[in-house]
PDB file of N, CA and C in Angstrom:
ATOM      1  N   UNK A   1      19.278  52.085-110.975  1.00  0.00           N
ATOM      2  CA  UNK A   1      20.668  52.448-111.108  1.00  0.00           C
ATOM      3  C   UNK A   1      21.163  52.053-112.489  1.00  0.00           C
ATOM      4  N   UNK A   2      22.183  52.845-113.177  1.00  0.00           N
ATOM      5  CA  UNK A   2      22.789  52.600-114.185  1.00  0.00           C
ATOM      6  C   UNK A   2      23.868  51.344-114.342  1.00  0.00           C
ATOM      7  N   UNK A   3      24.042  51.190-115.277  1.00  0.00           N
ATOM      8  CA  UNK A   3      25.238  50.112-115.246  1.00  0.00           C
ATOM      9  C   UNK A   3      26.833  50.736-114.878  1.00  0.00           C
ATOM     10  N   UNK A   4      26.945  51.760-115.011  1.00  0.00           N
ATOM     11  CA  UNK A   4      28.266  52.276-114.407  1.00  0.00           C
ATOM     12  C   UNK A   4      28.027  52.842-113.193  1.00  0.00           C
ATOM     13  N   UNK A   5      27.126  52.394-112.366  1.00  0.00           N
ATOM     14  CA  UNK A   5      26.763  53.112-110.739  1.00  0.00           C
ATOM     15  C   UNK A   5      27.137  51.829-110.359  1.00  0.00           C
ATOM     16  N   UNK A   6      26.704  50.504-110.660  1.00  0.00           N
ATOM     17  CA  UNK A   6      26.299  49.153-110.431  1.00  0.00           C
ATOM     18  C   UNK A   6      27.814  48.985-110.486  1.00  0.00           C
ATOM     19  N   UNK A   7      28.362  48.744-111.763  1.00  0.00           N
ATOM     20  CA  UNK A   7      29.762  48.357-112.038  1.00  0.00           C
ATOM     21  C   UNK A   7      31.164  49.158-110.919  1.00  0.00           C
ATOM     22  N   UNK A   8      30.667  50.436-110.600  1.00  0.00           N
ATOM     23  CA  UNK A   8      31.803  51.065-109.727  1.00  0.00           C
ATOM     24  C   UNK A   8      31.313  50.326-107.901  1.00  0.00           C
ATOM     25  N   UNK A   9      30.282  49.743-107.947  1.00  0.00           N
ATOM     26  CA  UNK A   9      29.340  50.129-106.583  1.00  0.00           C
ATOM     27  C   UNK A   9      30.349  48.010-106.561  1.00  0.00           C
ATOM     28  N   UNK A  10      30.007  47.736-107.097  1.00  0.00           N
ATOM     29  CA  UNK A  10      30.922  46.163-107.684  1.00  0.00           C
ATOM     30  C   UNK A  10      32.181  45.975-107.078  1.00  0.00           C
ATOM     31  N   UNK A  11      32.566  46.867-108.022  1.00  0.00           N
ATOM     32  CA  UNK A  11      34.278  46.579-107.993  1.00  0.00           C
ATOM     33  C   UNK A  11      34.450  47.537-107.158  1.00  0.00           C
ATOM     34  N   UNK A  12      34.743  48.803-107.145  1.00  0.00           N
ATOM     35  CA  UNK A  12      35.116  49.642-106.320  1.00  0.00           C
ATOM     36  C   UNK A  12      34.891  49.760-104.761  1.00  0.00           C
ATOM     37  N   UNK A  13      34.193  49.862-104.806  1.00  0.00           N
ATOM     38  CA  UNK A  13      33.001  49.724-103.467  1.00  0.00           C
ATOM     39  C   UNK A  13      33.484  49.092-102.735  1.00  0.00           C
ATOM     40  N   UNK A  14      32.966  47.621-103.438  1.00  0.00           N
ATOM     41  CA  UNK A  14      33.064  46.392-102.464  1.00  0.00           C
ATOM     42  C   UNK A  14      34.229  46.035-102.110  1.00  0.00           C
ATOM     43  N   UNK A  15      35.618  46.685-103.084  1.00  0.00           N
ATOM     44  CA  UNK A  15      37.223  45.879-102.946  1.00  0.00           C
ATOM     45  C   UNK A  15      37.415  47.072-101.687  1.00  0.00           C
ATOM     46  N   UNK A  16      36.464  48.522-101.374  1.00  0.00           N
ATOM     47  CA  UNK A  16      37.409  49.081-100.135  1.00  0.00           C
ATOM     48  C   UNK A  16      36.762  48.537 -98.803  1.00  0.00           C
ATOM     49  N   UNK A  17      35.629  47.912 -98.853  1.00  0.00           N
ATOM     50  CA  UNK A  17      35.356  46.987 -97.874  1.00  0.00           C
ATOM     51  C   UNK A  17      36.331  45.979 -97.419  1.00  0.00           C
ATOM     52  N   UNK A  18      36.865  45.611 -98.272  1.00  0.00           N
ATOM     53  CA  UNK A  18      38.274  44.382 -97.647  1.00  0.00           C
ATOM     54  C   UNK A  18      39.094  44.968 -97.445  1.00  0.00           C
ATOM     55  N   UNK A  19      39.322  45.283 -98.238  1.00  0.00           N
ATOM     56  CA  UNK A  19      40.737  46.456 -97.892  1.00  0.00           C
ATOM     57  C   UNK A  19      40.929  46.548 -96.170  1.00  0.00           C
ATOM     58  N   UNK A  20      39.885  47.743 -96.227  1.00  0.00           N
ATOM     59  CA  UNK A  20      39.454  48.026 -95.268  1.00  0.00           C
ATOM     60  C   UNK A  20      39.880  47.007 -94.162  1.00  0.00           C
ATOM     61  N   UNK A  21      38.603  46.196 -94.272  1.00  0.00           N
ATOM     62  CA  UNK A  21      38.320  45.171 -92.869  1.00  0.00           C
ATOM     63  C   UNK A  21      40.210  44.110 -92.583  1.00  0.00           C
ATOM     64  N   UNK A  22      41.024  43.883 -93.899  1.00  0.00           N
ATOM     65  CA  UNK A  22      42.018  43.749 -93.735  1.00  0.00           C
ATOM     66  C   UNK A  22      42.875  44.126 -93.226  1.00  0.00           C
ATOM     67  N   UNK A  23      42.977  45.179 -93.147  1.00  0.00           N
ATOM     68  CA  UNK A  23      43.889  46.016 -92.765  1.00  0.00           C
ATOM     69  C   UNK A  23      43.752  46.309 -91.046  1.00  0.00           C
ATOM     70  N   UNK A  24      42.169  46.133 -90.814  1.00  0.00           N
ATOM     71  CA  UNK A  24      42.336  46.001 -89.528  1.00  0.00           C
ATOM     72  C   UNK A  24      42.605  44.662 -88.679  1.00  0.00           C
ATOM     73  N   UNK A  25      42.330  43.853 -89.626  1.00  0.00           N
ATOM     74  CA  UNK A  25      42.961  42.620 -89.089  1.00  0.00           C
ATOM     75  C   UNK A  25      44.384  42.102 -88.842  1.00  0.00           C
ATOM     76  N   UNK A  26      44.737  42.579 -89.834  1.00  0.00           N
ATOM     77  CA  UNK A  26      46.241  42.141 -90.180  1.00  0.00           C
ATOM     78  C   UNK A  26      46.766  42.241 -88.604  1.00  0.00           C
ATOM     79  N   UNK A  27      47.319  43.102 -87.644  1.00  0.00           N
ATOM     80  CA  UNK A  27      47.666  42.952 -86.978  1.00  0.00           C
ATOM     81  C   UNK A  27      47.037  41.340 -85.585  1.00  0.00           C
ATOM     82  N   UNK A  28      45.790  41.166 -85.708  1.00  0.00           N
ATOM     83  CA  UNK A  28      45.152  39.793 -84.801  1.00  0.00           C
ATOM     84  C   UNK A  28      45.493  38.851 -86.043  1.00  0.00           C
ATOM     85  N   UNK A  29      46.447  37.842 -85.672  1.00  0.00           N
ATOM     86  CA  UNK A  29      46.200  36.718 -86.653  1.00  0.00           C
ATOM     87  C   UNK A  29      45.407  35.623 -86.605  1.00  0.00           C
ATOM     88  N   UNK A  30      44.953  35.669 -84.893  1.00  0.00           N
ATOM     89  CA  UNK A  30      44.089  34.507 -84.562  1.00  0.00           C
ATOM     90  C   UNK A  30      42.335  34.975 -85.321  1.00  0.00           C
ATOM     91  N   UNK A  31      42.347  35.886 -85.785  1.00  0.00           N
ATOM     92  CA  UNK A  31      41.134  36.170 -86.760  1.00  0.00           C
ATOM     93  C   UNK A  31      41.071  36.425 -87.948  1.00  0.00           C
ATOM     94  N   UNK A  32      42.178  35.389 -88.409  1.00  0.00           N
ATOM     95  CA  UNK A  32      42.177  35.243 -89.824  1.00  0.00           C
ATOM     96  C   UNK A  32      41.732  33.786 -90.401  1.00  0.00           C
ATOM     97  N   UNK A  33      41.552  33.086 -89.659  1.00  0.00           N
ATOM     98  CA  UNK A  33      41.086  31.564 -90.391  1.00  0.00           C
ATOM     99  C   UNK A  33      39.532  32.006 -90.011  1.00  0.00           C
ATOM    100  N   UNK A  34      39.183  32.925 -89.624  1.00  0.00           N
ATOM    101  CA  UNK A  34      37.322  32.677 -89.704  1.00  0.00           C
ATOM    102  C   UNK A  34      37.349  33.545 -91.131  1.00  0.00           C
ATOM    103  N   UNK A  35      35.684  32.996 -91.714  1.00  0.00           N
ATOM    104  CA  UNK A  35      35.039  33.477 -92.970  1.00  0.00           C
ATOM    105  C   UNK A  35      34.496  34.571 -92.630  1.00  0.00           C
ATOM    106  N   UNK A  36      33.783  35.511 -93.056  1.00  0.00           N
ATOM    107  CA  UNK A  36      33.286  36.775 -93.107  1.00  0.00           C
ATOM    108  C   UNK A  36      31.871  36.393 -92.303  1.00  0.00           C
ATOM    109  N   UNK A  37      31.176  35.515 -92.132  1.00  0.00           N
ATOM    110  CA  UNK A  37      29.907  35.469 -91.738  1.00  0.00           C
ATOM    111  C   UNK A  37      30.508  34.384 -90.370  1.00  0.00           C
ATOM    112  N   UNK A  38      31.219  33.612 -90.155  1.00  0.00           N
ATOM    113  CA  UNK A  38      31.351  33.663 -88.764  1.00  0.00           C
ATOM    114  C   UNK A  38      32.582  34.913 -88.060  1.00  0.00           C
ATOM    115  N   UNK A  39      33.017  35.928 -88.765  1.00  0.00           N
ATOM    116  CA  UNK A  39      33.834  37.271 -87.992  1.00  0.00           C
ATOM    117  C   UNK A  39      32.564  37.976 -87.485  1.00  0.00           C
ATOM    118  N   UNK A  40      31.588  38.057 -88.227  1.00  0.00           N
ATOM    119  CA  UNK A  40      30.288  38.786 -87.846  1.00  0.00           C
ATOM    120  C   UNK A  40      29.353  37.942 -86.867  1.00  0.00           C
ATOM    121  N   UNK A  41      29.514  36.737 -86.878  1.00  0.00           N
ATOM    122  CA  UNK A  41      28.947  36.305 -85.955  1.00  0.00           C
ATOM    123  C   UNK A  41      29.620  36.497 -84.102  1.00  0.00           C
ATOM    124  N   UNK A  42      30.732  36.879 -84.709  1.00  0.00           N
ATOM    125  CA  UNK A  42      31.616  36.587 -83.426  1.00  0.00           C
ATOM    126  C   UNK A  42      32.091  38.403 -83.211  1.00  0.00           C
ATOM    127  N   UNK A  43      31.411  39.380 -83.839  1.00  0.00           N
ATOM    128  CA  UNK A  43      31.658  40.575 -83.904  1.00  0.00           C
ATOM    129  C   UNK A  43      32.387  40.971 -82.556  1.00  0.00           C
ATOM    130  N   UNK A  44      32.056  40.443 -81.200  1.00  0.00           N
ATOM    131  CA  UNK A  44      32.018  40.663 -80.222  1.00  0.00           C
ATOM    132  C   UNK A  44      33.273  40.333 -79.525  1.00  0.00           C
ATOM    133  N   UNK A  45      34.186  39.168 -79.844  1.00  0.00           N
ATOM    134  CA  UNK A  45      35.065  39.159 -79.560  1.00  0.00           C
ATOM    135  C   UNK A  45      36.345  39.754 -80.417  1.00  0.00           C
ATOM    136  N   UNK A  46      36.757  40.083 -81.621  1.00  0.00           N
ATOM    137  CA  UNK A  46      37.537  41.033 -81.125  1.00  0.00           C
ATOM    138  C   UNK A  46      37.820  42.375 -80.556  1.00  0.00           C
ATOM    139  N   UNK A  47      39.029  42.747 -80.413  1.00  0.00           N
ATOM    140  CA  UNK A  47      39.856  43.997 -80.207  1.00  0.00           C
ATOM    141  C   UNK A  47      38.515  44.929 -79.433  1.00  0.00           C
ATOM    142  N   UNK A  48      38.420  45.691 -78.724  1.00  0.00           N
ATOM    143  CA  UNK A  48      37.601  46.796 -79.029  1.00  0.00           C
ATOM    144  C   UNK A  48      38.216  47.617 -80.105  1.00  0.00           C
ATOM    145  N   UNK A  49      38.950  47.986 -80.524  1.00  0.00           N
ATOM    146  CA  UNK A  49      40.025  48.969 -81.336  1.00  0.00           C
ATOM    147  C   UNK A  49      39.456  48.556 -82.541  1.00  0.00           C
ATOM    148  N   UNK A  50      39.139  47.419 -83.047  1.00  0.00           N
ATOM    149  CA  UNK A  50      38.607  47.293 -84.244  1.00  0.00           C
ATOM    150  C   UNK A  50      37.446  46.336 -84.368  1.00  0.00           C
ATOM    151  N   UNK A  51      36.664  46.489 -83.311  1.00  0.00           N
ATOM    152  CA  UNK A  51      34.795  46.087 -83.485  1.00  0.00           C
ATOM    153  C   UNK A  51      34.003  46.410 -84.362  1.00  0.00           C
ATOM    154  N   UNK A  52      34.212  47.719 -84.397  1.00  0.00           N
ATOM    155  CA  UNK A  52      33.356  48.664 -85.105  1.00  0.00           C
ATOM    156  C   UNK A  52      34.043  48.905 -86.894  1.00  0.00           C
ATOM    157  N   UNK A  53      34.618  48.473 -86.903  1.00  0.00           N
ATOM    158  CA  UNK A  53      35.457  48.341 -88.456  1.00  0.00           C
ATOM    159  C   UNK A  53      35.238  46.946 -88.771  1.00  0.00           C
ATOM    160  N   UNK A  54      35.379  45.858 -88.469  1.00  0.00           N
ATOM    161  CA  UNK A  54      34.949  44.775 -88.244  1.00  0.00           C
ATOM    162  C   UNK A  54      33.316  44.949 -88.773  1.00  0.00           C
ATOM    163  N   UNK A  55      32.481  45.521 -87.822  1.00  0.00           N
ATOM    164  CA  UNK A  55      31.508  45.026 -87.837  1.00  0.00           C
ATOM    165  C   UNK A  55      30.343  46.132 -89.292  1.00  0.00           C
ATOM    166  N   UNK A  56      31.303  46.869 -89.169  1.00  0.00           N
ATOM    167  CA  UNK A  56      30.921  48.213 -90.453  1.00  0.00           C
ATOM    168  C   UNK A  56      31.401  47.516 -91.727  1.00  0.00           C
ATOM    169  N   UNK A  57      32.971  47.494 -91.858  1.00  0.00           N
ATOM    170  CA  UNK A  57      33.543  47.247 -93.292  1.00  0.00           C
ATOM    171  C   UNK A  57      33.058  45.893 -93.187  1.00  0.00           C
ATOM    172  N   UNK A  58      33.385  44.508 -92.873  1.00  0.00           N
ATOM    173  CA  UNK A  58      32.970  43.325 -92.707  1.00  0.00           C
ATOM    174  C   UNK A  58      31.254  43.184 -92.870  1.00  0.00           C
ATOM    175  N   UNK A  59      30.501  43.908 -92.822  1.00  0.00           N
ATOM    176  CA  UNK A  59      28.800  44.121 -92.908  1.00  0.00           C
ATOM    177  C   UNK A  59      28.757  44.672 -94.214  1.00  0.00           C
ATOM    178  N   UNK A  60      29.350  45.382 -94.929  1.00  0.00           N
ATOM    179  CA  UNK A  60      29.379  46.131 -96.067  1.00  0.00           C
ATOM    180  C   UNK A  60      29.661  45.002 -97.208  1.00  0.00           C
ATOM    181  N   UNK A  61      30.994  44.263 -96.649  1.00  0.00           N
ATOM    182  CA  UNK A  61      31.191  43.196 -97.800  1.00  0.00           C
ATOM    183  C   UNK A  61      30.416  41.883 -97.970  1.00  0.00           C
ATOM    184  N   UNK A  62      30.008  41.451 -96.761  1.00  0.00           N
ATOM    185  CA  UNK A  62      29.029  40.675 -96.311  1.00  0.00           C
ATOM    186  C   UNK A  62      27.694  41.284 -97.768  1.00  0.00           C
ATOM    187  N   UNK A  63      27.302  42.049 -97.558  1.00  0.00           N
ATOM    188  CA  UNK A  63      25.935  42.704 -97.968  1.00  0.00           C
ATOM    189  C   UNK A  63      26.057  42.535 -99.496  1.00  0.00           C
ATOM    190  N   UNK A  64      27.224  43.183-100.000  1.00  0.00           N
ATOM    191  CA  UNK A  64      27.823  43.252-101.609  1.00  0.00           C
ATOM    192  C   UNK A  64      27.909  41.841-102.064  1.00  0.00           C
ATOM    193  N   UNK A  65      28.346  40.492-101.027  1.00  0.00           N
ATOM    194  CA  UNK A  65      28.455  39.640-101.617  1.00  0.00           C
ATOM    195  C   UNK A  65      27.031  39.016-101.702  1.00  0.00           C
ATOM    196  N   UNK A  66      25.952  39.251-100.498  1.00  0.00           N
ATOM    197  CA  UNK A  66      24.870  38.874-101.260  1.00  0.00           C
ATOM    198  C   UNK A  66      24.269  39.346-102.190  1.00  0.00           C
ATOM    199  N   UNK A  67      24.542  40.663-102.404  1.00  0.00           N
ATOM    200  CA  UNK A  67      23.708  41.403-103.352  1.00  0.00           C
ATOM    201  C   UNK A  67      24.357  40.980-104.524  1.00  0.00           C
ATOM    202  N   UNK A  68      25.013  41.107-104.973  1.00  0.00           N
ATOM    203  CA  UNK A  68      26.155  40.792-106.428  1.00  0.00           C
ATOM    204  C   UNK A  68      25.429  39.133-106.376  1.00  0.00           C
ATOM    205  N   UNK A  69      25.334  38.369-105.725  1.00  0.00           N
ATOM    206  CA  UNK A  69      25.439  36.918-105.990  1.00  0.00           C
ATOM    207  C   UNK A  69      26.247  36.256-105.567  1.00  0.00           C
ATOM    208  N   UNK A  70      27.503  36.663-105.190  1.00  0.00           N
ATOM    209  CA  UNK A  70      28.684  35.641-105.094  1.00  0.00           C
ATOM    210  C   UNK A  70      29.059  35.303-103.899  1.00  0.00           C
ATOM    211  N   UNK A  71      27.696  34.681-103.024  1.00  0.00           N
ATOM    212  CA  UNK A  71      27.726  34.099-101.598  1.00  0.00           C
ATOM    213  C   UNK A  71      27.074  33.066-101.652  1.00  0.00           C
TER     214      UNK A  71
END
């Protein structure tokens, strides 16, 4: 990959992963003091309404932060 595939795949990418997984949170507040790797550990208890966003966008940023380094 190029450095401007890398650099958009970075920043871009990875900021609509939170976005994302935020936005479905925002409404549960009791699943906001967990970190990204125990929300995924615990995929199972929330919402059904937002499992699968949770466990998609939240897996996506999870992945970017190991890949980038900054985990």
């Amino acid at each position: 990959m190029d450095t401007t595939t890398m650099q958009i795949r970075r920043e871009k990418h990875h900021q609509a992963y939170i976005t994302s997984l935020n936005a479905a949170l925002k409404p549960y507040p009791e699943l906001h003091d967990f970190n990204i790797e125990e929300l995924l550990r615990r995929c199972n208890e929330p919402p059904v309404t937002i499992r699968q966003t949770v466990q998609n966008q939240g897996g996506g940023h999870l992945h970017l932060q190991v890949f980038f380094g900054k985990f």
